[in-house]
N, C-alpha and C. Protein backbone atom coordinates (compact mmCIF):
# COMPACT_ATOMS: atom_id res chain seq x y z
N UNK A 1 13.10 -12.69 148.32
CA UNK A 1 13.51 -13.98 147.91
C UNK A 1 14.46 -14.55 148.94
N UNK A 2 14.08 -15.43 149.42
CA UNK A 2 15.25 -16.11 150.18
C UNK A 2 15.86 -17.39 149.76
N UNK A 3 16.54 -17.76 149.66
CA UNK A 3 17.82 -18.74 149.56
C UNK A 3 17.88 -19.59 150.17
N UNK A 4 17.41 -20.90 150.00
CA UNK A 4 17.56 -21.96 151.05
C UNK A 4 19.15 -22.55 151.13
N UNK A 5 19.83 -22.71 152.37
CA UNK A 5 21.40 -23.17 151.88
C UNK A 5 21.21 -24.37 151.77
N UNK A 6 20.03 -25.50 152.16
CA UNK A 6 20.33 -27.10 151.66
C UNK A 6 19.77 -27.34 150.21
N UNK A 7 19.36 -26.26 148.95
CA UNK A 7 19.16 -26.15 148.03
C UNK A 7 20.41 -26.57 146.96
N UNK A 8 21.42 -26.53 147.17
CA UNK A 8 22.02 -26.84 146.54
C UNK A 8 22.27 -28.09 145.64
N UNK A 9 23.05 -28.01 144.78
CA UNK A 9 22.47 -29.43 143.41
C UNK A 9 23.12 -30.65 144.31
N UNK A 10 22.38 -31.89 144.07
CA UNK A 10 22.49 -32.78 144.98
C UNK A 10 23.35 -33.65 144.52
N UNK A 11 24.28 -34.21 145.60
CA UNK A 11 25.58 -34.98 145.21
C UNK A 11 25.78 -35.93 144.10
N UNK A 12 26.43 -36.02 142.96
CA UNK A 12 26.74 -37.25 142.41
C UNK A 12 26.23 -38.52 142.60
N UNK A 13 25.30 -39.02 141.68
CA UNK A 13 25.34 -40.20 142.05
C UNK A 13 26.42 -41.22 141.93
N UNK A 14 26.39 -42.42 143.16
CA UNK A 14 27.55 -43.54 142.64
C UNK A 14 26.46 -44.62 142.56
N UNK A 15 27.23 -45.22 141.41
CA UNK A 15 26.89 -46.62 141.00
C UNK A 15 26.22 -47.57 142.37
N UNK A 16 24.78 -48.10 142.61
CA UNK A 16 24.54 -48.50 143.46
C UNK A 16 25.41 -50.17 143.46
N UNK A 17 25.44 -50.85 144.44
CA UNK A 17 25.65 -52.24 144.80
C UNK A 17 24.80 -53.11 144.67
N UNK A 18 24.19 -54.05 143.90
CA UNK A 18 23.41 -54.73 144.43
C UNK A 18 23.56 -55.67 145.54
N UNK A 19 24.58 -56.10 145.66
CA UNK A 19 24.57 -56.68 146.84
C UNK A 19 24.64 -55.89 148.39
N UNK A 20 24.19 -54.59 148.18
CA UNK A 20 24.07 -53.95 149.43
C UNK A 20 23.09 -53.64 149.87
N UNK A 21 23.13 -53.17 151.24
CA UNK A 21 21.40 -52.97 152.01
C UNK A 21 21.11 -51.00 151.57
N UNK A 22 19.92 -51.00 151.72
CA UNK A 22 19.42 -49.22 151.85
C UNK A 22 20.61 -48.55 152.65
N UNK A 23 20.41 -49.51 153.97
CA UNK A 23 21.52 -48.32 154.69
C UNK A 23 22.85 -48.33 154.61
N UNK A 24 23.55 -49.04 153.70
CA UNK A 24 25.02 -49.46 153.40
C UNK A 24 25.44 -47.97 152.93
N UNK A 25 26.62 -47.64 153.73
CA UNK A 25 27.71 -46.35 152.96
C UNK A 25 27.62 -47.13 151.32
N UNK A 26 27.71 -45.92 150.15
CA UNK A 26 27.93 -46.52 149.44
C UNK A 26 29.72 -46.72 149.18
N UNK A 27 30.39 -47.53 148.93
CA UNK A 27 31.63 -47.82 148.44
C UNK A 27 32.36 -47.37 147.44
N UNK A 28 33.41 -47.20 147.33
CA UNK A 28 34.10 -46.61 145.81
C UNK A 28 35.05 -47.78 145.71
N UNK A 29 35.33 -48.10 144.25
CA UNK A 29 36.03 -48.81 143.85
C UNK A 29 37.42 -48.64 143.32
N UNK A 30 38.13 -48.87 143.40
CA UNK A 30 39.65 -48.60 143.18
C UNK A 30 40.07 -49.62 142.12
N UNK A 31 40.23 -48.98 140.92
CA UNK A 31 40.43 -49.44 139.76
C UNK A 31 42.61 -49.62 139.63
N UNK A 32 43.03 -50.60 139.72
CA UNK A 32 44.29 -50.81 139.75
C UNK A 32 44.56 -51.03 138.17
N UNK A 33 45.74 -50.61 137.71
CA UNK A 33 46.33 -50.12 136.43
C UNK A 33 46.55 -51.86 136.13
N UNK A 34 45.81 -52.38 134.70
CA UNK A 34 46.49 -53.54 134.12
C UNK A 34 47.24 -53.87 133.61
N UNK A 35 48.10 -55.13 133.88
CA UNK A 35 49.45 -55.02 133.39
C UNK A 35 49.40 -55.85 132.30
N UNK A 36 49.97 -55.16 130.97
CA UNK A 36 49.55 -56.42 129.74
C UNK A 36 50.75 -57.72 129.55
N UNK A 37 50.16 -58.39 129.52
CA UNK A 37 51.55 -59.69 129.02
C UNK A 37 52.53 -59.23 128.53
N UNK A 38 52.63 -57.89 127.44
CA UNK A 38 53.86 -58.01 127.13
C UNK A 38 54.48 -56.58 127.68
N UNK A 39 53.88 -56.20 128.87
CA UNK A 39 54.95 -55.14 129.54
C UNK A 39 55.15 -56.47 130.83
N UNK A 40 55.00 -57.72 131.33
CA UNK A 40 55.14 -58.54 131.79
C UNK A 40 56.85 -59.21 131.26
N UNK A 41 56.37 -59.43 129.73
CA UNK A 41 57.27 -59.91 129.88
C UNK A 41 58.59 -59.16 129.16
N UNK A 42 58.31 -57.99 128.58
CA UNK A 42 59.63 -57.22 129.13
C UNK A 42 60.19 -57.19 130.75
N UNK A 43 59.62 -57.05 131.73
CA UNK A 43 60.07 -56.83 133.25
C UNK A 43 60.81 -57.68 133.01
N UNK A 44 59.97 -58.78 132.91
CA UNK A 44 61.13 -60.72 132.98
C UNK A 44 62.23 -60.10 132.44
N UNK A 45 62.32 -60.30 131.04
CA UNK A 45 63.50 -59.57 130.15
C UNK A 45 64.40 -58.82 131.01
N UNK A 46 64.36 -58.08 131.38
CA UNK A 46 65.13 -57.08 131.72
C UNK A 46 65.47 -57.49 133.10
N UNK A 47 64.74 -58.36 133.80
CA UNK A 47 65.49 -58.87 135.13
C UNK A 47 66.27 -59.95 134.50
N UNK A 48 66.19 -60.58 133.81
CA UNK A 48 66.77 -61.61 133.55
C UNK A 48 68.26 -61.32 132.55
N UNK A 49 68.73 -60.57 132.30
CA UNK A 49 69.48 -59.82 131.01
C UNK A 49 70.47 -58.84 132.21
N UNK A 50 70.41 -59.14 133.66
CA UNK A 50 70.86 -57.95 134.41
C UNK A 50 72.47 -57.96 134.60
N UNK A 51 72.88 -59.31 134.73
CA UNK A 51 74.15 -59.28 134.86
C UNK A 51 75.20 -60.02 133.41
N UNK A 52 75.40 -59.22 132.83
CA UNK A 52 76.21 -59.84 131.29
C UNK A 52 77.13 -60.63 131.87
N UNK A 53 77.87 -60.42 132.89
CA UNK A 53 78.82 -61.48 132.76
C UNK A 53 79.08 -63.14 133.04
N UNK A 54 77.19 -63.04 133.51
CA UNK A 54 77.03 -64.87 133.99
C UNK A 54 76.39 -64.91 132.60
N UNK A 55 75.96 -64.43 131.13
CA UNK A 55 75.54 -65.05 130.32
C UNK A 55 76.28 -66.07 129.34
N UNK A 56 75.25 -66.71 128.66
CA UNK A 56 76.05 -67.64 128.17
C UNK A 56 76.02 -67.58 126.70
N UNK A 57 77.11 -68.43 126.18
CA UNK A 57 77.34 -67.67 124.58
C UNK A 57 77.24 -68.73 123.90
N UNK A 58 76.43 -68.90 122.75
CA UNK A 58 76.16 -70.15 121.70
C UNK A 58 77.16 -70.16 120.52
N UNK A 59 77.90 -70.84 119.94
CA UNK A 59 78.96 -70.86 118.82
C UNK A 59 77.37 -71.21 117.71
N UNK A 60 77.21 -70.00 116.62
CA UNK A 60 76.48 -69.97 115.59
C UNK A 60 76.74 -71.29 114.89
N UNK A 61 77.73 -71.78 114.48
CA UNK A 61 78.32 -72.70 113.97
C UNK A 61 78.01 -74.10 114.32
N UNK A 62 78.36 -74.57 115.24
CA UNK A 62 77.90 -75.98 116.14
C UNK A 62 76.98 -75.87 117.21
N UNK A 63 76.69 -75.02 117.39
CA UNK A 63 76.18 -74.81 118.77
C UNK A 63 76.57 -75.28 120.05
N UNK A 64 77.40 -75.02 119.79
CA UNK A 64 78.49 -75.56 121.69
C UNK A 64 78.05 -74.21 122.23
N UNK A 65 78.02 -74.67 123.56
CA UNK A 65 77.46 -73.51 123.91
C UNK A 65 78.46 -72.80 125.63
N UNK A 66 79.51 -72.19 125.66
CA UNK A 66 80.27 -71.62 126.48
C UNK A 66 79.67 -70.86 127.67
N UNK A 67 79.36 -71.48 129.04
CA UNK A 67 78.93 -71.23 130.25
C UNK A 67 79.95 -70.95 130.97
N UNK A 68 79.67 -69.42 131.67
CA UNK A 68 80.86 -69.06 132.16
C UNK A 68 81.52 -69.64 133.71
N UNK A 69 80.10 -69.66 134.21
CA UNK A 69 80.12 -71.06 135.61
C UNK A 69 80.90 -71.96 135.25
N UNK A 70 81.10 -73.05 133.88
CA UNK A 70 81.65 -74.39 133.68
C UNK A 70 82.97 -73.90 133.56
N UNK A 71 83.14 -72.71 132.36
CA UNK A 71 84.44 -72.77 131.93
C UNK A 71 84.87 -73.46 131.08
N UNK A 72 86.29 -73.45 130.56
CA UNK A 72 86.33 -74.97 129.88
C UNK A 72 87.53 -75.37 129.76
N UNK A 73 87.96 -76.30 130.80
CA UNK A 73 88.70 -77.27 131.34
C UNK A 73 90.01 -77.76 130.15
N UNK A 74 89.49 -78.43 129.33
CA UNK A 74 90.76 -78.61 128.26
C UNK A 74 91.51 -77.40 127.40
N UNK A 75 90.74 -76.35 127.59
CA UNK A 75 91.36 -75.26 127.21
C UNK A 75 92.10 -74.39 128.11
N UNK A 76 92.25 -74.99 129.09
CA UNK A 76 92.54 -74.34 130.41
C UNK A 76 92.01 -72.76 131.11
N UNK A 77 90.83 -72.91 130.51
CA UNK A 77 89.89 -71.72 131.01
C UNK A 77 89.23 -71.89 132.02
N UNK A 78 89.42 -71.13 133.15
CA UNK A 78 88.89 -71.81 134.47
C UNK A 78 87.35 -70.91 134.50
N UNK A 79 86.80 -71.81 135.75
CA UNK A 79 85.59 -71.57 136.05
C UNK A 79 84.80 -70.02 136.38
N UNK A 80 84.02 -69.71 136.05
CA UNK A 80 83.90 -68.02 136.65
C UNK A 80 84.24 -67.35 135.40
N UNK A 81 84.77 -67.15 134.09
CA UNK A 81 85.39 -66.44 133.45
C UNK A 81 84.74 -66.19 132.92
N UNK A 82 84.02 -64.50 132.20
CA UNK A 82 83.04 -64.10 131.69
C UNK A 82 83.49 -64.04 130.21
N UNK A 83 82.43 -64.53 129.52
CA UNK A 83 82.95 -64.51 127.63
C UNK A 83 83.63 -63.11 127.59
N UNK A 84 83.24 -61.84 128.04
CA UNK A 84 83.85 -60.99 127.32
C UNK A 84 85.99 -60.83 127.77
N UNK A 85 85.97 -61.51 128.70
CA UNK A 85 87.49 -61.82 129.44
C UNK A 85 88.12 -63.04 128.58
N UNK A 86 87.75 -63.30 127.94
CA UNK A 86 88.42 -64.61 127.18
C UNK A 86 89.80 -63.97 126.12
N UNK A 87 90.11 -64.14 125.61
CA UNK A 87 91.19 -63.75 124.61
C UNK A 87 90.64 -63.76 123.22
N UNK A 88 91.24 -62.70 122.26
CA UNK A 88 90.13 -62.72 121.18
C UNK A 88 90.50 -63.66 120.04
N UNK A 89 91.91 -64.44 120.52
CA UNK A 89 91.90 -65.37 119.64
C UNK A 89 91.31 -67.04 120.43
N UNK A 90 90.62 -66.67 121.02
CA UNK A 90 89.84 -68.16 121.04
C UNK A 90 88.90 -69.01 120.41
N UNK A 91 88.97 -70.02 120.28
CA UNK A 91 88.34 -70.54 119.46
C UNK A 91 87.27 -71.77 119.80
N UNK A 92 86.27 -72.15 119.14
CA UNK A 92 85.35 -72.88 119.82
C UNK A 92 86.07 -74.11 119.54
N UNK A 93 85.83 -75.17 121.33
CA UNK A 93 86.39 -76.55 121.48
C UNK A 93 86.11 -77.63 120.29
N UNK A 94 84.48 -76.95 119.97
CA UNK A 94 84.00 -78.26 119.19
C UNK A 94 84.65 -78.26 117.75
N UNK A 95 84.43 -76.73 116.78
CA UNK A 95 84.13 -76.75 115.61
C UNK A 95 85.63 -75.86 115.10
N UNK A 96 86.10 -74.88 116.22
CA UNK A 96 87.13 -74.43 115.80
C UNK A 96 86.71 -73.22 114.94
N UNK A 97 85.71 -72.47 115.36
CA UNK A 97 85.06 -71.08 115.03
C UNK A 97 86.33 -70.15 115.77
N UNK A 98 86.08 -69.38 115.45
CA UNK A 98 86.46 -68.17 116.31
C UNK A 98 85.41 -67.03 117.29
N UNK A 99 85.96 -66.06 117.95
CA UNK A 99 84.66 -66.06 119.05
C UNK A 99 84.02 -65.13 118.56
N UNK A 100 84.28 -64.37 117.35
CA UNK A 100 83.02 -64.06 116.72
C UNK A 100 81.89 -64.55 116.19
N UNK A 101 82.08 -65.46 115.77
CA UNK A 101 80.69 -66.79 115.44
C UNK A 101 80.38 -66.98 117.14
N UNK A 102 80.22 -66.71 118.15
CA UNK A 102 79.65 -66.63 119.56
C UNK A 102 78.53 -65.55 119.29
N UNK A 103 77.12 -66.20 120.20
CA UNK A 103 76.22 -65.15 120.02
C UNK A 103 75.31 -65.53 121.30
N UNK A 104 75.36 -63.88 121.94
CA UNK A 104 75.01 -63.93 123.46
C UNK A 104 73.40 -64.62 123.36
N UNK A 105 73.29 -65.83 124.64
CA UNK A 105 71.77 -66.38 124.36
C UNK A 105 71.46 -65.90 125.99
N UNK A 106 71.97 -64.91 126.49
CA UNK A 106 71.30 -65.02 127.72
C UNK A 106 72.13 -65.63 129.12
N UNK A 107 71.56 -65.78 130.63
CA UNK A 107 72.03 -66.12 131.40
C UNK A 107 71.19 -67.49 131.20
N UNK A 108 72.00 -68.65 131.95
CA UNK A 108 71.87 -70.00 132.41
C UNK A 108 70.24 -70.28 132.48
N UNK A 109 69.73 -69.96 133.41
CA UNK A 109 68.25 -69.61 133.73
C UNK A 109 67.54 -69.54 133.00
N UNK A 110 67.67 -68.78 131.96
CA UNK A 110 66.89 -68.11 131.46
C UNK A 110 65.51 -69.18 130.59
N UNK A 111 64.29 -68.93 130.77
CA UNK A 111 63.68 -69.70 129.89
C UNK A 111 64.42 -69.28 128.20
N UNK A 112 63.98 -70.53 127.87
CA UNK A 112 64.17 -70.72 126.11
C UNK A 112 63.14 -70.28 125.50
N UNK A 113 63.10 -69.48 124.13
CA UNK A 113 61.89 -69.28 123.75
C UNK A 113 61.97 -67.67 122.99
N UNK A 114 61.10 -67.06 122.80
CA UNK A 114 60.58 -65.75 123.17
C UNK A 114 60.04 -65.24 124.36
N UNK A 115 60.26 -64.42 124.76
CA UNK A 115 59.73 -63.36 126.11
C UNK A 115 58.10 -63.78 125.57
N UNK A 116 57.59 -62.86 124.78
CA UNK A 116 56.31 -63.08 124.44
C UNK A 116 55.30 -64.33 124.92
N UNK A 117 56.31 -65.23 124.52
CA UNK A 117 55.23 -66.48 124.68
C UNK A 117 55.66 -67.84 126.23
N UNK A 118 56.01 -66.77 127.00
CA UNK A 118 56.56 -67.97 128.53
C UNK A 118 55.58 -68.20 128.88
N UNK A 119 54.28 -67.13 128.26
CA UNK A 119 52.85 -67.77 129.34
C UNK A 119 52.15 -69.02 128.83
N UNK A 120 52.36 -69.44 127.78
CA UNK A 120 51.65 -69.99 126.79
C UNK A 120 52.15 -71.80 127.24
N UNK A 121 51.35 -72.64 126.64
CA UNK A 121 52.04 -74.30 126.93
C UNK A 121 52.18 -74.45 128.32
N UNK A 122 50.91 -74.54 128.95
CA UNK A 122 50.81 -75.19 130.06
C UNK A 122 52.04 -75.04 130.75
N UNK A 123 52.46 -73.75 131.16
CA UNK A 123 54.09 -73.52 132.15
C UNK A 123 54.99 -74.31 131.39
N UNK A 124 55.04 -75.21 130.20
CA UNK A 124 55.97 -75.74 129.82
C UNK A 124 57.06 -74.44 128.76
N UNK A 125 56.55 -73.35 128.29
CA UNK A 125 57.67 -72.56 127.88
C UNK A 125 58.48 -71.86 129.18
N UNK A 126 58.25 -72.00 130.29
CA UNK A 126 59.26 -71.28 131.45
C UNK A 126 60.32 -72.13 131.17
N UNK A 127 60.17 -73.26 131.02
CA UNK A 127 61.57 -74.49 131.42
C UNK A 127 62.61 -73.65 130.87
N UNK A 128 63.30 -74.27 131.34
CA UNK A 128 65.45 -73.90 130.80
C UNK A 128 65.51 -74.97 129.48
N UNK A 129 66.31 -74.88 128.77
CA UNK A 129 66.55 -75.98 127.64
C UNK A 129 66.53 -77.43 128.45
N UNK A 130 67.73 -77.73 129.37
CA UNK A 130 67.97 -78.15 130.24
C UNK A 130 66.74 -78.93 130.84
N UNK A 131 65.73 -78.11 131.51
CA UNK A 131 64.52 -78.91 131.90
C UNK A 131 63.93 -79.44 130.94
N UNK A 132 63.56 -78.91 129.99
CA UNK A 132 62.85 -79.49 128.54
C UNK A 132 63.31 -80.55 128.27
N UNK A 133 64.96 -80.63 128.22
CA UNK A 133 65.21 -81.93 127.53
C UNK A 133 64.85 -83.38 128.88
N UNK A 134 65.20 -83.00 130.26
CA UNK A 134 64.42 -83.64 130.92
C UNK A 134 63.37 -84.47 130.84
N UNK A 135 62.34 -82.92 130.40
CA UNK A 135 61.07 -83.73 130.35
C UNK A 135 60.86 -84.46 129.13
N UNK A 136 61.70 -84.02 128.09
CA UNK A 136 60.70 -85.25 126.92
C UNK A 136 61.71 -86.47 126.96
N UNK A 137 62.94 -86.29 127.34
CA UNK A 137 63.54 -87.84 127.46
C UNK A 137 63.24 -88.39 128.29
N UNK A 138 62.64 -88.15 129.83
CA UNK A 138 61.85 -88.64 130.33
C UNK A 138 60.78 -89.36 130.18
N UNK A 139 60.08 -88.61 129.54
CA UNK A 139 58.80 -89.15 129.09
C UNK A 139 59.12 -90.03 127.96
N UNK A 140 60.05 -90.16 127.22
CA UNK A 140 60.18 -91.01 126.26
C UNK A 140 60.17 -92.47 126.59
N UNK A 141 61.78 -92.14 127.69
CA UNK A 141 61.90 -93.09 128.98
C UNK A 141 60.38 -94.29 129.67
N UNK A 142 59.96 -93.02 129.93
CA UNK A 142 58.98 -93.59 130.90
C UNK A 142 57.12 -94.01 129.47
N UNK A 143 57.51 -93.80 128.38
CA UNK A 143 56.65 -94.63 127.77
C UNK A 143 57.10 -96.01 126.81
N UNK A 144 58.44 -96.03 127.25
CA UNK A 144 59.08 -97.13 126.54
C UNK A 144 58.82 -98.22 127.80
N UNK A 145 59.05 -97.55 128.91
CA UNK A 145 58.82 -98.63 130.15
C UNK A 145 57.52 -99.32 130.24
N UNK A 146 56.43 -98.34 130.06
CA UNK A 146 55.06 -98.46 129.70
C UNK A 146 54.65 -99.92 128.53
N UNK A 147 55.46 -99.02 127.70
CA UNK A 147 55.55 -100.18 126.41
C UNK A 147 55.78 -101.81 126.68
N UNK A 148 57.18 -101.89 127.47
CA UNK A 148 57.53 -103.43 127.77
C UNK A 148 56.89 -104.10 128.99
N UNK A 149 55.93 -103.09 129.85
CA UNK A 149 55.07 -103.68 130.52
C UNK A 149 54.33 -104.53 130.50
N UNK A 150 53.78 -104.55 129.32
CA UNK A 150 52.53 -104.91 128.63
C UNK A 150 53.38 -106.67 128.33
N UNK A 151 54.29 -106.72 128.15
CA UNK A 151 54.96 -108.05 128.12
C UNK A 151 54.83 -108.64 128.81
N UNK A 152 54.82 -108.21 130.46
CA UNK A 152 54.78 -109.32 131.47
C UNK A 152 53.49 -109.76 131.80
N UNK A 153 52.04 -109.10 131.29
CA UNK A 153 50.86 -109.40 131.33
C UNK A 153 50.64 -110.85 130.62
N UNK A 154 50.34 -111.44 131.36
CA UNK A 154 49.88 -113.07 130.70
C UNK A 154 48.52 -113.18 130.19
């Protein structure tokens, strides 16, 4: 009995190409790990949440809202001062809470919203509060202008 050595069981097949010729090497494909929206938007989260002391703090109560960039001037709290450096008898300018009714919303930046849903609304959930209110008083703006246009048409 002899033993042929190119007898051996013949290689694996791979998935052919159709878009390839007979004599094309065949190719392997490299399958890259998917990233789901919401390990997405934890990352965001957690880049965005990095430094506590530029966040900013909402009074539950009125919603004044204490930015540590602004500061606040009639209280003689200067600029730069992180909520947790404040004194614990302070009290909010507007309503006269105390700074336990304060509740951390995040840094400046930060979109408004849920993490979950920044992808959603045509890029309009990324905005800052800030931009939002922009855009719809803007647009309010700019369809009232629309509106009295129509006046000067004869």
């Amino acid at each position: 009995m002899s033993s042929n050595p190119n007898s051996s069981s013949p290689p694996p097949a791979t998935p052919a190409d159709p878009n390839s010729s007979p004599g094309d090497a065949p190719t392997t494909s490299v399958q890259r790990p998917r990233i789901t929206h919401a390990a997405e938007a934890e990352a965001m989260a957690r880049t965005l949440d990095s430094d506590p002391a530029s966040h900013s703090y909402e009074c539950r109560s009125c919603g004044y809202r204490y930015e540590p960039a602004e500061g606040v001037a009639k209280l003689g709290i200067a600029r730069g001062t992180p909520f947790a450096a404040l004194p614990d008898n302070f009290l909010c300018p507007v309503c006269r809470s105390p700074k336990a009714a304060f509740v951390d919303v995040g840094p400046r930046s930060r979109p408004s919203g849920f993490t979950q849903n920044l992808d959603y609304g045509l890029g309009v959930n990324r905005l800052t509060p800030g931009q939002k209110t922009v855009l719809i008083f803007g647009g309010l703006v700019l369809a009232a202008a629309f509106l009295l246009s129509f006046y000067s048409l004869h």
